[in-house]
PDB file of N, CA and C in Angstrom:
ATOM      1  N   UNK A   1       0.846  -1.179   0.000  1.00  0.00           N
ATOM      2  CA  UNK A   1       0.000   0.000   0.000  1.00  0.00           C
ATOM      3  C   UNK A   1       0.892   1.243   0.000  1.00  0.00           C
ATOM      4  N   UNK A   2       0.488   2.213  -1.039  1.00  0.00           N
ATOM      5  CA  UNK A   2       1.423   3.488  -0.963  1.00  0.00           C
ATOM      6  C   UNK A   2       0.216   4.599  -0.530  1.00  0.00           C
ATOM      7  N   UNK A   3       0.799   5.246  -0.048  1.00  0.00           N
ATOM      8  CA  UNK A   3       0.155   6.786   0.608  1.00  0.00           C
ATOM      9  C   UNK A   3       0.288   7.589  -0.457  1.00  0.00           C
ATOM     10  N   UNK A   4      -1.369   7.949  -0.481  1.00  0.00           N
ATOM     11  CA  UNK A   4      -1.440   9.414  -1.667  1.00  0.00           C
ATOM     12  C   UNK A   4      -1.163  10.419  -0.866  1.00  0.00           C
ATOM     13  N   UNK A   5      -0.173  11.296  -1.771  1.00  0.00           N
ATOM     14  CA  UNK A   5      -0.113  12.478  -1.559  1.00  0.00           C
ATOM     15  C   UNK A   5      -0.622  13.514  -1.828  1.00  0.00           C
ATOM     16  N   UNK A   6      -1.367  12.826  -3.019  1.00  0.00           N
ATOM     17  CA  UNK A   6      -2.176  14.425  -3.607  1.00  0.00           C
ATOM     18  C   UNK A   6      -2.989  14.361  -4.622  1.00  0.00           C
ATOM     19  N   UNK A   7      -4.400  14.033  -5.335  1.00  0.00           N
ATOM     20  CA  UNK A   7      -5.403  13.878  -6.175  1.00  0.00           C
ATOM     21  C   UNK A   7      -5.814  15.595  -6.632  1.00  0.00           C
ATOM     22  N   UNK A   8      -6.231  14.100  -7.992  1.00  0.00           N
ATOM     23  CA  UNK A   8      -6.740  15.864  -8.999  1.00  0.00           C
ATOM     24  C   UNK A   8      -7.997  15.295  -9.993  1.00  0.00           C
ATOM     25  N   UNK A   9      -8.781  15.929 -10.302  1.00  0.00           N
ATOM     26  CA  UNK A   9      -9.953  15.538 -10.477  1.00  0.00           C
ATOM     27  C   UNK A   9      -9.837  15.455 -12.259  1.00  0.00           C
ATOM     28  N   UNK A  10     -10.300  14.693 -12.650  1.00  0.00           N
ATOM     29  CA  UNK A  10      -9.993  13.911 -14.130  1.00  0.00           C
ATOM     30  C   UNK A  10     -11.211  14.442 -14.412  1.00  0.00           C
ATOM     31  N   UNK A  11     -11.528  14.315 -16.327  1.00  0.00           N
ATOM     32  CA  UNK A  11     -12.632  14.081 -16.854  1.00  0.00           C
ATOM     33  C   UNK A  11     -13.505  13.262 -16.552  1.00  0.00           C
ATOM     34  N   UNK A  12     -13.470  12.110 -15.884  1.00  0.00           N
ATOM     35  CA  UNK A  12     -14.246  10.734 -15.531  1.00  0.00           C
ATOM     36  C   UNK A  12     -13.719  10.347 -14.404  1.00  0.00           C
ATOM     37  N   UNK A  13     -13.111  10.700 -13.854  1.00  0.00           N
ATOM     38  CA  UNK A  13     -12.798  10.070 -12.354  1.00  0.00           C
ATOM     39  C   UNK A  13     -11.624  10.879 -11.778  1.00  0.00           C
ATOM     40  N   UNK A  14     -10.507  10.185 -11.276  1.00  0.00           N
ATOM     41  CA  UNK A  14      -9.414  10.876  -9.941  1.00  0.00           C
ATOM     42  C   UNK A  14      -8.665  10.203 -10.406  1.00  0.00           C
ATOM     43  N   UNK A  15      -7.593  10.849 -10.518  1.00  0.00           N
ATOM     44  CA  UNK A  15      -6.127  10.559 -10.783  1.00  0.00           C
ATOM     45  C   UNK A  15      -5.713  10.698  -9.244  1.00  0.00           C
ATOM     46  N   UNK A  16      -4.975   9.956  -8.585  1.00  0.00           N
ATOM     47  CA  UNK A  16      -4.146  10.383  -7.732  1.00  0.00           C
ATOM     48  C   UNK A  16      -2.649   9.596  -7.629  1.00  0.00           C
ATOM     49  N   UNK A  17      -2.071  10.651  -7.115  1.00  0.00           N
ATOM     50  CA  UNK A  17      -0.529  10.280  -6.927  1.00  0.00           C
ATOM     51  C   UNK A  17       0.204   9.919  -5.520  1.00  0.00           C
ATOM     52  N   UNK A  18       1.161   9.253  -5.790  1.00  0.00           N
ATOM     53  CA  UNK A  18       2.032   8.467  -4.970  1.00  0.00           C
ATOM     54  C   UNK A  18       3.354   8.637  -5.099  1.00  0.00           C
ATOM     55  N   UNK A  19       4.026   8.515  -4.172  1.00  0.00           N
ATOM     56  CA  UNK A  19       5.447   8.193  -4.002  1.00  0.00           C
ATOM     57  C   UNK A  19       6.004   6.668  -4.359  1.00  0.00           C
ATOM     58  N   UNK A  20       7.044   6.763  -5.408  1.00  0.00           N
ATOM     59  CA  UNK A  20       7.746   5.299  -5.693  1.00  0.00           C
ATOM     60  C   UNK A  20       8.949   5.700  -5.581  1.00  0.00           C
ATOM     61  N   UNK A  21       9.639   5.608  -4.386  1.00  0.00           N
ATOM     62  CA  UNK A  21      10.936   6.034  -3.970  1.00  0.00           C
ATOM     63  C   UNK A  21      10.998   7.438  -4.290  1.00  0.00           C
ATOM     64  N   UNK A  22      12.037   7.788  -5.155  1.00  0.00           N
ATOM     65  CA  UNK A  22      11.868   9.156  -5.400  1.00  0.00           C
ATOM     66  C   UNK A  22      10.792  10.025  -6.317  1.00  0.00           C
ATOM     67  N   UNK A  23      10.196   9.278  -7.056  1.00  0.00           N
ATOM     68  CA  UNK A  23       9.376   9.243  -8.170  1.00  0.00           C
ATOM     69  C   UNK A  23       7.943   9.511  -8.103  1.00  0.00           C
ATOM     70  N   UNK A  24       7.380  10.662  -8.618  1.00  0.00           N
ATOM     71  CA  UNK A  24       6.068  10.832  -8.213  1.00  0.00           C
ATOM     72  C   UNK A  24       5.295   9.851  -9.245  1.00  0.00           C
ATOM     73  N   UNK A  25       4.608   9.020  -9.135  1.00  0.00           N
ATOM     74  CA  UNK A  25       3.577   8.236  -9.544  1.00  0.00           C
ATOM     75  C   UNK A  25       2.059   8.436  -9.897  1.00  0.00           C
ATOM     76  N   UNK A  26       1.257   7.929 -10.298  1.00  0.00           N
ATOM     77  CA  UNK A  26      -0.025   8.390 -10.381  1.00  0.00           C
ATOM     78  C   UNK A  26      -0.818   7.073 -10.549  1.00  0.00           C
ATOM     79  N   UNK A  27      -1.778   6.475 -10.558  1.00  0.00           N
ATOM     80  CA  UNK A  27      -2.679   5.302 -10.599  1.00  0.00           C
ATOM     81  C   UNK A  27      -4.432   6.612 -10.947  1.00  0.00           C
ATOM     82  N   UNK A  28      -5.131   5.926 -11.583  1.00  0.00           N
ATOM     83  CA  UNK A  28      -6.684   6.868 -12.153  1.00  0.00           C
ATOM     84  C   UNK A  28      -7.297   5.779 -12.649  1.00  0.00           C
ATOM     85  N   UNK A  29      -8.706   6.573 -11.184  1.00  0.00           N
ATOM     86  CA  UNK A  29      -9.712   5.402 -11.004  1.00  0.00           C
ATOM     87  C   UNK A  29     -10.509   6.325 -11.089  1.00  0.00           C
ATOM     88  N   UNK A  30     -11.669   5.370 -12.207  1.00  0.00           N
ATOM     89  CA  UNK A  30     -12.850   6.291 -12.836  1.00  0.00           C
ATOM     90  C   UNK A  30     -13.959   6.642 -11.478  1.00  0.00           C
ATOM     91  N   UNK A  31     -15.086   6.946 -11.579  1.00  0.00           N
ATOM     92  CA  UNK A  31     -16.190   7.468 -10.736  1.00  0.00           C
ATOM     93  C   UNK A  31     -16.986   6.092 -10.295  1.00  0.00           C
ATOM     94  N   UNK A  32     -16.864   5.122 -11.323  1.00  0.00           N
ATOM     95  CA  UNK A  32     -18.145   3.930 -10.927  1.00  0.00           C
ATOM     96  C   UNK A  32     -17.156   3.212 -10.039  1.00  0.00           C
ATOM     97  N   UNK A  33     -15.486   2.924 -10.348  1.00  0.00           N
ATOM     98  CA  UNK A  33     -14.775   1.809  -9.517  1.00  0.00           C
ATOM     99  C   UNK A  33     -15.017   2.629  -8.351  1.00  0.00           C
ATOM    100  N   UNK A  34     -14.524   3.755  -7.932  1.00  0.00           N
ATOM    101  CA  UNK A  34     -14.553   4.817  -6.234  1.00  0.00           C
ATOM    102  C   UNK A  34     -15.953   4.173  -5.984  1.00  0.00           C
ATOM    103  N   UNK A  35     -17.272   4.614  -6.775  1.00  0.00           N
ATOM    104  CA  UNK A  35     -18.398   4.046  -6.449  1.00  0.00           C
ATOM    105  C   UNK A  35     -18.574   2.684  -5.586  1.00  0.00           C
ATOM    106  N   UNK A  36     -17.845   1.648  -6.641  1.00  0.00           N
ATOM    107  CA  UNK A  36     -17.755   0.168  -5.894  1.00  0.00           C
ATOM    108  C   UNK A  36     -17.211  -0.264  -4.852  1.00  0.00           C
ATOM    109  N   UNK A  37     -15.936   0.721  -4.425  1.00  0.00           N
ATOM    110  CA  UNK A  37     -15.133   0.601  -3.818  1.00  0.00           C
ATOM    111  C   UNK A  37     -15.711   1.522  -2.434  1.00  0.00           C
ATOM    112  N   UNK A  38     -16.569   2.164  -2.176  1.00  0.00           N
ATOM    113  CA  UNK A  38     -17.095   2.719  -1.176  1.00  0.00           C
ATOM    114  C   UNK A  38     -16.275   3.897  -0.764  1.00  0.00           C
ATOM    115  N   UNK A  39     -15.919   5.127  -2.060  1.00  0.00           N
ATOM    116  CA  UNK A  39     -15.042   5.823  -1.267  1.00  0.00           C
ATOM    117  C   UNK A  39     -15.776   6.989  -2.387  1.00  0.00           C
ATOM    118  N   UNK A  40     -15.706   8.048  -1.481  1.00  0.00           N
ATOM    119  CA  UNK A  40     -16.216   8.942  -1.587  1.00  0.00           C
ATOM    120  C   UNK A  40     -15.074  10.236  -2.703  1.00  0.00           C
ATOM    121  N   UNK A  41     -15.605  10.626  -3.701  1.00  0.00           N
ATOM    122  CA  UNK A  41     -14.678  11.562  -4.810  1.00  0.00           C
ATOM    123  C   UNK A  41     -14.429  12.541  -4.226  1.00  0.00           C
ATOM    124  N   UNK A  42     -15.255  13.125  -3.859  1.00  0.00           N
ATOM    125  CA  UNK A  42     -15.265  14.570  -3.020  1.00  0.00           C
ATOM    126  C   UNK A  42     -14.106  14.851  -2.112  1.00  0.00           C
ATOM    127  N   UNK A  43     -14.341  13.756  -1.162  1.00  0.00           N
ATOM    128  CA  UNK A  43     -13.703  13.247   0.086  1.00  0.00           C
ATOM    129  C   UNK A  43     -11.569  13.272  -0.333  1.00  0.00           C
ATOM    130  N   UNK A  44     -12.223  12.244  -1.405  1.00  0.00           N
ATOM    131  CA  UNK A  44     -10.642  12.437  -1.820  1.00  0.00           C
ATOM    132  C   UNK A  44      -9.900  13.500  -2.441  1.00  0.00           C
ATOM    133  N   UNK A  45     -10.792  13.836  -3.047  1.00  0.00           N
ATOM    134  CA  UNK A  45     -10.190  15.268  -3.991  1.00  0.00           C
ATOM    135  C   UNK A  45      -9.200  16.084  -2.537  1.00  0.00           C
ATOM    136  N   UNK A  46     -10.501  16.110  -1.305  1.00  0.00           N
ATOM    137  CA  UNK A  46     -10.497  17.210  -0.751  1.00  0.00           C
ATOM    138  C   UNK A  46      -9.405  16.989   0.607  1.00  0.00           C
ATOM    139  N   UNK A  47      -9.097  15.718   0.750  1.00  0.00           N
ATOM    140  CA  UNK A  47      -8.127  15.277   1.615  1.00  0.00           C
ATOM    141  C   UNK A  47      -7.632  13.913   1.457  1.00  0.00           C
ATOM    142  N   UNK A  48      -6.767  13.896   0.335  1.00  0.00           N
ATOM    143  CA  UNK A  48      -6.343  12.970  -0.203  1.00  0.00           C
ATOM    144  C   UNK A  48      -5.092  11.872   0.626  1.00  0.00           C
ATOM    145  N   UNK A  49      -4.536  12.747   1.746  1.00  0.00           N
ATOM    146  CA  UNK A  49      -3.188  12.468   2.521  1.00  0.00           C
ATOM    147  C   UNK A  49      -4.451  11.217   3.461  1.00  0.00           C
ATOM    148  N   UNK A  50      -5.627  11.181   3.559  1.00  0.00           N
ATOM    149  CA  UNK A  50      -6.175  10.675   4.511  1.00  0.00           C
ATOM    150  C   UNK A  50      -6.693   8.976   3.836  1.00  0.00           C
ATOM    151  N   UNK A  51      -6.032   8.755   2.512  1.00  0.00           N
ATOM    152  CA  UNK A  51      -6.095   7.692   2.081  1.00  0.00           C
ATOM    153  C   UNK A  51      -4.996   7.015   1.476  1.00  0.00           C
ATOM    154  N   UNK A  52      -4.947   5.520   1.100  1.00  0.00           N
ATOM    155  CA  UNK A  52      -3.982   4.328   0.177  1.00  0.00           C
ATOM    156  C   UNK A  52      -4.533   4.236  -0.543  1.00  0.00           C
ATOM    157  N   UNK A  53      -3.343   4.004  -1.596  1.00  0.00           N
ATOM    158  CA  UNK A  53      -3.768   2.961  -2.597  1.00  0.00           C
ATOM    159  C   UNK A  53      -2.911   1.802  -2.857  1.00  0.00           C
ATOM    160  N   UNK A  54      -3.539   0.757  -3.249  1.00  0.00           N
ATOM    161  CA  UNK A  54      -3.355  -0.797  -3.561  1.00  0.00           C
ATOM    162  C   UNK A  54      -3.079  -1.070  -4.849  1.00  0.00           C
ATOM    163  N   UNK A  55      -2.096  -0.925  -5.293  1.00  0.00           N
ATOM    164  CA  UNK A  55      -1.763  -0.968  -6.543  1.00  0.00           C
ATOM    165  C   UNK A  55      -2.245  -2.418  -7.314  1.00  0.00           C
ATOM    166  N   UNK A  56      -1.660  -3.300  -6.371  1.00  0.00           N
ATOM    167  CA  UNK A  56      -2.078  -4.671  -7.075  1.00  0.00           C
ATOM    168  C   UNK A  56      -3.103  -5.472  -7.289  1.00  0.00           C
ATOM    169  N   UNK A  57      -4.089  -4.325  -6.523  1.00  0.00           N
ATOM    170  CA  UNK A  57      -5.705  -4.443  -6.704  1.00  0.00           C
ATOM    171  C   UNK A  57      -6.379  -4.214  -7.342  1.00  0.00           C
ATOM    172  N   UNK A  58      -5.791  -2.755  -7.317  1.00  0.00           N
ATOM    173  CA  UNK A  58      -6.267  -1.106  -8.049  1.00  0.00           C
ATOM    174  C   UNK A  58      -7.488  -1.220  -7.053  1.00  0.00           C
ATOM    175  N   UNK A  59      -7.462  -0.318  -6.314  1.00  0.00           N
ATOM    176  CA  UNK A  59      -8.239  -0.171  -4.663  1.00  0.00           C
ATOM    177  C   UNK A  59      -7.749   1.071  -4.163  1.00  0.00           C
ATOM    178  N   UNK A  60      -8.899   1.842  -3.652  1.00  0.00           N
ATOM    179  CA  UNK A  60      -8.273   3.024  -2.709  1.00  0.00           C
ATOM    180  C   UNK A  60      -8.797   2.490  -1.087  1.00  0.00           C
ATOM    181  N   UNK A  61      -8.161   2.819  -0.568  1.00  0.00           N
ATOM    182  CA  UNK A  61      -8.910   2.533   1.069  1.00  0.00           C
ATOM    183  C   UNK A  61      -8.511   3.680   2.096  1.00  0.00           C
ATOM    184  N   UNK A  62      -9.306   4.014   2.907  1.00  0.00           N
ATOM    185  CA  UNK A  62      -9.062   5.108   4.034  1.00  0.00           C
ATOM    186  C   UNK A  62      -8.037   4.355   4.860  1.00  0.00           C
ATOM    187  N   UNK A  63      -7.092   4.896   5.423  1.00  0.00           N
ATOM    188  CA  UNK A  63      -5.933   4.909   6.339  1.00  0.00           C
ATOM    189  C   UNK A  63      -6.910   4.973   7.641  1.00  0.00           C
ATOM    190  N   UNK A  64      -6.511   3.336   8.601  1.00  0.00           N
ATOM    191  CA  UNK A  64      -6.996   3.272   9.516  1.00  0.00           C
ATOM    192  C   UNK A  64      -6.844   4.577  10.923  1.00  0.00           C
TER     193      UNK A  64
END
């Protein structure tokens, strides 16, 4: 699981980015997967440091 640092709101969904060592990263998940996945767009846009992502899933999840 890598920690977003920082989301930006796409044509169809959320791009958000990650740290890969030194390397800023990005993973973009449309509106229906966030939908399935029980996580709120808004939420993330608006405090993105307060979630992961699962790369090998492709999954966002709130940080316990």
């Amino acid at each position: 699981m890598k920690d977003i640092v920082t989301s930006r709101k796409m044509e169809n969904g959320v791009a958000i980015y990650y740290m890969d060592g030194q390397e800023k990263k990005y993973e973009s998940f449309n509106f229906s997967e966030l939908i399935d996945l029980k996580i709120n767009a808004l939420d993330l846009l608006e405090d993105p440091k307060a979630y992961q992502v699962d790369l090998e899933k492709h999954r966002v999840v709130m940080k316990k």
